[in-house]
Protein backbone atom coordinates (compact mmCIF):
# COMPACT_ATOMS: atom_id res chain seq x y z
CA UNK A 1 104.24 126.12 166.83
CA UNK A 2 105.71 125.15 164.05
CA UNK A 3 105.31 127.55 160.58
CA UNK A 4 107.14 125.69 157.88
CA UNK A 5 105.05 124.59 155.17
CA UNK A 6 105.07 121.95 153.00
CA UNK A 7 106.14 122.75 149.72
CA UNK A 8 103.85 122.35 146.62
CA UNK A 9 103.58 118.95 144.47
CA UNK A 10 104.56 119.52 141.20
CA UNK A 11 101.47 121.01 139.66
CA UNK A 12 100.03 117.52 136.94
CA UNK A 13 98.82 118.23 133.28
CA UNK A 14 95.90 118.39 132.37
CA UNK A 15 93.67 115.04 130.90
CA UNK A 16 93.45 116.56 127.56
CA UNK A 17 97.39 117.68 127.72
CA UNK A 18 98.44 114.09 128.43
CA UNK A 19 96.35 112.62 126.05
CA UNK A 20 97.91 115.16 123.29
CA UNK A 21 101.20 114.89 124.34
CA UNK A 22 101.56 111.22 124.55
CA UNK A 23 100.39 111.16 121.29
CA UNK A 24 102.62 114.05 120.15
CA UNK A 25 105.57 112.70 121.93
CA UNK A 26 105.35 108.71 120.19
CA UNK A 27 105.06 110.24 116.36
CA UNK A 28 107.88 112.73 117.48
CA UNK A 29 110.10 109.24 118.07
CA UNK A 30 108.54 107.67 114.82
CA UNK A 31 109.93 110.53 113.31
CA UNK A 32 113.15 110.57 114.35
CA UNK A 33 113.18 106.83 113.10
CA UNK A 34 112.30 108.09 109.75
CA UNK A 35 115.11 110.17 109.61
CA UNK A 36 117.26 107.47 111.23
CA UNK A 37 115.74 105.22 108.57
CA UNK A 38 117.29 107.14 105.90
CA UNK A 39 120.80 107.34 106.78
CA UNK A 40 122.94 104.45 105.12
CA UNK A 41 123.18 100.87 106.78
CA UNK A 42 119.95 101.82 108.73
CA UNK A 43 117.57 102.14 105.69
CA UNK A 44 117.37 98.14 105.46
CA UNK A 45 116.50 97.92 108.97
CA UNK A 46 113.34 100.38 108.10
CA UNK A 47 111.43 103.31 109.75
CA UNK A 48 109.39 100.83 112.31
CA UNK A 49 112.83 99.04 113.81
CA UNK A 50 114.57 102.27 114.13
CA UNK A 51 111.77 103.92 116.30
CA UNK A 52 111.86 101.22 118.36
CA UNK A 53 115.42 101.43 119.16
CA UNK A 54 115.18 105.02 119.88
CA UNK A 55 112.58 105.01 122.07
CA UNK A 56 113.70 101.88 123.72
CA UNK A 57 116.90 103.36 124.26
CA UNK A 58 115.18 106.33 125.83
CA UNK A 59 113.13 104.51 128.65
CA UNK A 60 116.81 103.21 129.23
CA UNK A 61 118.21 106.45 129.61
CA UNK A 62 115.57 108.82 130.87
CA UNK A 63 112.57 106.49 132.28
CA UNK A 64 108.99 106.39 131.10
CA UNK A 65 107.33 109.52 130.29
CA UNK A 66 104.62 108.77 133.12
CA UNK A 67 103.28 112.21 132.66
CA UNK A 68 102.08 111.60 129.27
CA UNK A 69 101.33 108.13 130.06
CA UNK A 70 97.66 108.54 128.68
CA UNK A 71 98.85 109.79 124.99
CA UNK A 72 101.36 106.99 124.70
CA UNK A 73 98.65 104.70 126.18
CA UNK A 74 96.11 105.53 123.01
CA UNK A 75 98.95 104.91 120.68
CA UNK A 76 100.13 101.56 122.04
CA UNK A 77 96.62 100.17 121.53
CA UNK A 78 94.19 102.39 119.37
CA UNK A 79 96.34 103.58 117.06
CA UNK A 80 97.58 99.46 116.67
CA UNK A 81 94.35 98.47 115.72
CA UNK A 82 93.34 101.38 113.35
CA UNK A 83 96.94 100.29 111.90
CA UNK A 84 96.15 96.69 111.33
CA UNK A 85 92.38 97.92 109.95
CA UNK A 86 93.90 100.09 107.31
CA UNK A 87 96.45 97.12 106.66
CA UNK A 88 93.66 95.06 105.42
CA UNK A 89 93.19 97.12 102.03
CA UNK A 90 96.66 95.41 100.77
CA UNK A 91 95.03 92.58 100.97
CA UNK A 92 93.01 91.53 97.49
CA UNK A 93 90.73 88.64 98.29
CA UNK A 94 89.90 87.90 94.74
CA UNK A 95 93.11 87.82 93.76
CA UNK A 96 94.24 84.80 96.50
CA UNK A 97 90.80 82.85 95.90
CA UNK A 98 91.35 83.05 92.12
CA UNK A 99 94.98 82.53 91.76
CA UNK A 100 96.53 81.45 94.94
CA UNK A 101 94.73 78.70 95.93
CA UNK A 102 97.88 76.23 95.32
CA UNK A 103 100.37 78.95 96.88
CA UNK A 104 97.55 79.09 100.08
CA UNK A 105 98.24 75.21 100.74
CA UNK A 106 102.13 75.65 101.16
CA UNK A 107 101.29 78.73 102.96
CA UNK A 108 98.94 76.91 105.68
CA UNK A 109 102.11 74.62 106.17
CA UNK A 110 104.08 77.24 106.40
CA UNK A 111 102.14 78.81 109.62
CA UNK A 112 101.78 75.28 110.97
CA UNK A 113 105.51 74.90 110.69
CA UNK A 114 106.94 78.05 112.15
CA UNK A 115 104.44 78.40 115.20
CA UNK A 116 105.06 74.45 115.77
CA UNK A 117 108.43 74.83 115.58
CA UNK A 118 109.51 78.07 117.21
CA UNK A 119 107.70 76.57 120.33
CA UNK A 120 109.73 73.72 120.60
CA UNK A 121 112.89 74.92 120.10
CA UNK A 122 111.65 77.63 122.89
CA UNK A 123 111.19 74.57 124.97
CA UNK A 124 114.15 72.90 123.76
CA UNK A 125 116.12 76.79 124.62
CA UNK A 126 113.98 77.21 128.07
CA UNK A 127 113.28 80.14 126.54
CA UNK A 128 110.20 82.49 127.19
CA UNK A 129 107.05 81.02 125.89
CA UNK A 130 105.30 83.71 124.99
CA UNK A 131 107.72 86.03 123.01
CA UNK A 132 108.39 82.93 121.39
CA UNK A 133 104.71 82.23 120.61
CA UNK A 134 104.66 86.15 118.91
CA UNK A 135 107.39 84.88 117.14
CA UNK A 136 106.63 82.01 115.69
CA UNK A 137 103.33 83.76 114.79
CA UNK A 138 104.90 86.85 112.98
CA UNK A 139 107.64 84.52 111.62
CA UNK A 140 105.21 82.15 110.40
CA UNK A 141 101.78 84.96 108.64
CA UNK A 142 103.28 88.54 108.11
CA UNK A 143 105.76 89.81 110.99
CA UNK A 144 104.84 93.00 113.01
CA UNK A 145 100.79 93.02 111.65
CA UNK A 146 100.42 89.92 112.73
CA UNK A 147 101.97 89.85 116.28
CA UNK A 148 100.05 93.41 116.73
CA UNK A 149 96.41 91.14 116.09
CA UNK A 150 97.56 88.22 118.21
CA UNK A 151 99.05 90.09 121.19
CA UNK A 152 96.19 91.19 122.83
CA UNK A 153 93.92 87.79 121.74
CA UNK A 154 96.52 85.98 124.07
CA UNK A 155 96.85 88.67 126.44
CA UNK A 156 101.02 89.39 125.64
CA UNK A 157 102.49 92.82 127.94
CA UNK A 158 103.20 95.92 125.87
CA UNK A 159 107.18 94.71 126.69
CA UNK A 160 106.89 91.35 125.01
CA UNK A 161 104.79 92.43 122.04
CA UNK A 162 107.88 95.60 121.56
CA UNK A 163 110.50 92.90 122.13
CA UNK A 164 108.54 90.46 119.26
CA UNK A 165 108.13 92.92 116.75
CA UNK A 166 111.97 94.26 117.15
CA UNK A 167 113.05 91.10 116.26
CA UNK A 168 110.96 90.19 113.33
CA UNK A 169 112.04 93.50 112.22
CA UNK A 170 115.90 92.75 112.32
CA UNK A 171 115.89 89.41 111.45
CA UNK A 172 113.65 89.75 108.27
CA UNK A 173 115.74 92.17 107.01
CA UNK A 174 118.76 90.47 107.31
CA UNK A 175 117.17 87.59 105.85
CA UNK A 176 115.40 89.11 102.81
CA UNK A 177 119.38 90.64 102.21
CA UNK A 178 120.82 87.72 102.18
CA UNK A 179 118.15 86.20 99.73
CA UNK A 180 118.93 89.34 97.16
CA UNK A 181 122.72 87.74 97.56
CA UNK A 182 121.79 83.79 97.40
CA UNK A 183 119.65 84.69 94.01
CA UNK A 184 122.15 84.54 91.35
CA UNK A 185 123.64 81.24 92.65
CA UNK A 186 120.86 79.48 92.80
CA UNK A 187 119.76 77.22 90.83
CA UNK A 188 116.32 78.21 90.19
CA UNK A 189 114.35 76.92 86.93
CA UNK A 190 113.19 80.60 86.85
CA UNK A 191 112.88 83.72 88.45
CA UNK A 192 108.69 82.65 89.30
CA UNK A 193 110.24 79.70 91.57
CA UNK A 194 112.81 82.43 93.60
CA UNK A 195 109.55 84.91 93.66
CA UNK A 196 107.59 81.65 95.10
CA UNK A 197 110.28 81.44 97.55
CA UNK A 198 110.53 84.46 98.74
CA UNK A 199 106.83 84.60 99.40
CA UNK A 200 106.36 81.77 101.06
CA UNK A 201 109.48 82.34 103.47
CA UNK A 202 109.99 85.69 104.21
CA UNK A 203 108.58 87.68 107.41
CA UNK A 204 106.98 90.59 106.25
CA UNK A 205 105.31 91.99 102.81
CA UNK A 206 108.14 94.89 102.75
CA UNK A 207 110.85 91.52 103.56
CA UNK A 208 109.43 89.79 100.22
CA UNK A 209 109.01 93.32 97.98
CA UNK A 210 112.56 93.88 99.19
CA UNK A 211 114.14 90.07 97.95
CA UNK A 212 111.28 89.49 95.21
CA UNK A 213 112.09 93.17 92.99
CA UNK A 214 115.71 92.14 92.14
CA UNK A 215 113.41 88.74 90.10
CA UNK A 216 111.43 91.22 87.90
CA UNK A 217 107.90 92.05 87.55
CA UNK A 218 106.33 88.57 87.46
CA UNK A 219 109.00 86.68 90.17
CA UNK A 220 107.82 89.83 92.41
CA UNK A 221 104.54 89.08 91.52
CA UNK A 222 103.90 86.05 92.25
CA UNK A 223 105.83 86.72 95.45
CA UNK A 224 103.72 89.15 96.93
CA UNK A 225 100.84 86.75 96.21
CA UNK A 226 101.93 84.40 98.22
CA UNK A 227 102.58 86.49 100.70
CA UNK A 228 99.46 87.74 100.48
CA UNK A 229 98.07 84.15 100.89
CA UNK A 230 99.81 84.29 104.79
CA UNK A 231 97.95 87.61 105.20
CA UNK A 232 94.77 86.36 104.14
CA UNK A 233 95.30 83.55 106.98
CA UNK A 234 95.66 86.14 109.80
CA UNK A 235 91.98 86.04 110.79
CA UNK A 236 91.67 82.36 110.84
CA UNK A 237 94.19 82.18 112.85
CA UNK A 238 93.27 84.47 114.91
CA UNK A 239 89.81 83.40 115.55
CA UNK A 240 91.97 79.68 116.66
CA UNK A 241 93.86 81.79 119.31
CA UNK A 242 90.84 82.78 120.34
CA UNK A 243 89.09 79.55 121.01
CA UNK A 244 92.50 78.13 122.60
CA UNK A 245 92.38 81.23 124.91
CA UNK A 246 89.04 80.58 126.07
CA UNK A 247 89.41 76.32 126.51
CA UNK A 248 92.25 77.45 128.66
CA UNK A 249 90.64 80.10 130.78
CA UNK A 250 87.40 77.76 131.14
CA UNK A 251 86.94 77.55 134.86
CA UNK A 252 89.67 79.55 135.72
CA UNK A 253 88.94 82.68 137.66
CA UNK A 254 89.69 84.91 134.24
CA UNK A 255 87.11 83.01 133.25
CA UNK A 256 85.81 83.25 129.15
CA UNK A 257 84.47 86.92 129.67
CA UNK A 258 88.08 88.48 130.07
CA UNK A 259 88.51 87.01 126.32
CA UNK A 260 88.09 90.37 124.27
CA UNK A 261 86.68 90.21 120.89
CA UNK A 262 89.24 91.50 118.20
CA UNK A 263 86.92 94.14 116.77
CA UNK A 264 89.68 95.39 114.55
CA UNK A 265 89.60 92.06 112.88
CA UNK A 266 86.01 93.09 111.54
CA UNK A 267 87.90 96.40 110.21
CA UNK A 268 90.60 94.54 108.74
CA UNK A 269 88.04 91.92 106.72
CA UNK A 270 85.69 95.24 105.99
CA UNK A 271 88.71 97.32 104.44
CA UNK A 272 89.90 93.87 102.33
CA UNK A 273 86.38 93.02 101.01
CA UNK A 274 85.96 96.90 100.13
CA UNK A 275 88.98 97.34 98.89
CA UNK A 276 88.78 93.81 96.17
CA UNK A 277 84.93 94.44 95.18
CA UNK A 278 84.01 98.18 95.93
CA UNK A 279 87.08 100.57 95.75
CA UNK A 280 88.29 100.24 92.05
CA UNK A 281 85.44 97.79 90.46
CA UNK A 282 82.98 100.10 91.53
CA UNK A 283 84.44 103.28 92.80
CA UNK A 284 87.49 104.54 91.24
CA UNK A 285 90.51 104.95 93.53
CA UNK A 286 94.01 106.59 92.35
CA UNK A 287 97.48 104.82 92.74
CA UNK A 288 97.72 108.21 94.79
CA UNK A 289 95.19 107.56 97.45
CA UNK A 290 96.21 103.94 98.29
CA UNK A 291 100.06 105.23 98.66
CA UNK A 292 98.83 107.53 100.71
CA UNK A 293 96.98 105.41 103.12
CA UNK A 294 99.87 102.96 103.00
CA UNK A 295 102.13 105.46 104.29
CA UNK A 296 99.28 106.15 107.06
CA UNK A 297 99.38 103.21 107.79
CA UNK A 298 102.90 102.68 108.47
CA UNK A 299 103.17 105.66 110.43
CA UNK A 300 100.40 104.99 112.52
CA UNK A 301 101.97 101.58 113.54
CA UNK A 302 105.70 103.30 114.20
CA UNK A 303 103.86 105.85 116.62
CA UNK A 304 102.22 102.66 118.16
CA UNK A 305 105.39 100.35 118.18
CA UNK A 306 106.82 103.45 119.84
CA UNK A 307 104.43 103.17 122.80
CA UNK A 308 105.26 99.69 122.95
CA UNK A 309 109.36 100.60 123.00
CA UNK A 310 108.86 102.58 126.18
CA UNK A 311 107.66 99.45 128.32
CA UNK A 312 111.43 97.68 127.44
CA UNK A 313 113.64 97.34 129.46
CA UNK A 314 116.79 96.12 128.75
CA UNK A 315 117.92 94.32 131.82
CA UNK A 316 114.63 92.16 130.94
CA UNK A 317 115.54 92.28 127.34
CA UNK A 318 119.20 90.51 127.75
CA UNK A 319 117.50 87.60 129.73
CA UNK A 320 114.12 87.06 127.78
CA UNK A 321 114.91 88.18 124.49
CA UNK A 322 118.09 85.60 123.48
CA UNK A 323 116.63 82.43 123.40
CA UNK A 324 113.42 83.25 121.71
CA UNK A 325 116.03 84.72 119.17
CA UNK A 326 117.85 81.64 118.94
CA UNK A 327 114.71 79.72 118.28
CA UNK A 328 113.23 81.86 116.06
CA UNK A 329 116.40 82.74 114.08
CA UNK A 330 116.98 78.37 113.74
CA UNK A 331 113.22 78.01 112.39
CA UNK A 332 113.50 80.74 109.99
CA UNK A 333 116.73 79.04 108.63
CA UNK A 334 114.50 75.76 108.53
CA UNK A 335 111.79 77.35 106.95
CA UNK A 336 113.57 78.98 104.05
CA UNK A 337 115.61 75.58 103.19
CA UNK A 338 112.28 73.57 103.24
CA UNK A 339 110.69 76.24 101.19
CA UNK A 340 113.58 76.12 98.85
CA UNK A 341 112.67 72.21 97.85
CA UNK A 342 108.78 72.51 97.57
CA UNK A 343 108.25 75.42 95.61
């Protein structure tokens, strides 16, 4: 008769322990991205990029945390959306409606023109259609926020959506670099033109506050307006992805019901109508409590670009990732010479 036993499975954690340390273990990563975001060369590239890498190179090095899975999980996807919520209170309604209606024309073309384009240069690259898509999206409305709210409308995986925001990351910064160097040759009317520039060009709002400060307080101005004017656009757009999505799963067997509603969305409109006509008109708000949720905000979306970094894998990255580069790197160059003659 044989005695030998088998020996024990490693004993699992508890629900509630992988649910806390998922979520422990993806803002101990966007931590270590702050730091890494402060050291010199690395504090263009900014606190959100540098998570990434770290925890991308991790899943290279030591796998994904599946015991955790359920923390990191929550982060990838709730702690997105609560991001892009709070993002709407940087956007002021009034202030596009009242004063950006002409800057909201160029930046309608501007969308049109990046998603258009980055799609068929993809095509053009045979390069992967749907990192491409995310990129012509965040290249084209305001980089990371906006591939976060699109992702899920068009049904991107964690890997794609991780891969899509790394790049935006990079490539903005060099980009809004390299407009801080181009300013003082060129030959701008005024400083209000390079801030128009910059606004209607650049990836994301930190991209344009980073070019548009060196212009001074009215060429950053009217920057971040028209930035804000490709912000404002995000839900429109979104709510277009969303009847696309559905024309093309009509009589499929996804079928329209496998279409989820972007709830968030509702947040992000709540938090920008509350934050034009209620929070300041009405009730008084410090300087202190918006910086505050603004640097919420932005760690809430490291933590969950984090979650999304641990689903890369770099033997995927070196064969999807290139072309959608090249084509989104081309239309960004296009993008930023056309803006140079209309604005």
């Amino acid at each position: 008769m044989n005695t030998q036993t088998a020996s024990p499975s490693p004993k699992q954690p508890s629900a509630a322990t992988a649910w806390f340390g998922g979520v422990a273990f993806t803002f101990f990563i966007a931590l270590l991205g702050f730091l890494l975001a402060m050291l010199p060369g690395f504090s263009q590239i900014g606190q959100m990029a540098c998570a990434i890498i770290i925890a991308v190179i991790y899943r290279q090095f030591f796998g994904y945390p599946e015991a955790i899975r359920p923390g990191i999980a929550f982060s990838s996807k709730r702690l997105l959306r609560t991001a892009i919520i709070l993002y709407g209170l940087k956007l002021n309604i009034d202030v596009v409606l009242k004063d950006g209606l002409g800057l909201l024309v160029r930046d309608v073309g501007v969308i049109i023109f990046a998603i258009f384009m980055t799609l068929w240069l993809a095509k053009l690259f045979k390069a992967d259609k749907n990192i491409s898509l995310l990129l012509g999206v965040g290249t084209g409305v305001c980089g990371a926020a906006a591939i976060a709210a699109v992702a899920p409308i068009v049904k991107s995986k964690d890997e794609d959506t991780a891969i899509g925001v790394g790049i935006i990351a990079l490539m903005g910064t060099v980009f809004a670099i390299g407009y801080t160097i181009l300013r003082p040759i060129l030959p701008f009317d005024s400083m209000i033109q390079y801030g128009m520039w910059s606004g209607i060009s650049l990836h994301e709002v930190a991209h344009v506050a980073l070019a548009g400060a060196p212009a001074g307080e009215d060429g950053l101005a009217i920057a971040l307006l028209a930035k804000l004017g490709r912000v404002f656009l995000l839900v429109p757009l979104c709510f277009i992805f969303i009847a696309i999505m559905k024309r093309k799963n009509k009589g499929s067997e996804e079928g329209d019901a496998k279409i989820e509603f972007p709830w968030f969305l509702v947040g992000f409109i709540l938090l920008s109508v509350l934050g034009t006509y209620v929070f300041g008109p009405v009730i008084p708000v410090s300087d202190g409590v918006y910086d505050a949720l603004g640097v919420l905000t932005s760690w809430l979306l490291t933590a969950a670009m984090v979650g999304l970094g641990l689903n890369v894998s770099l033997r995927d990255l070196r064969k999807r990732a290139l072309r959608p580069l090249a084509a989104m790197a081309v239309t960004s160059v296009l993008l930023s010479v056309i803006a140079y003659f209309v604005v």
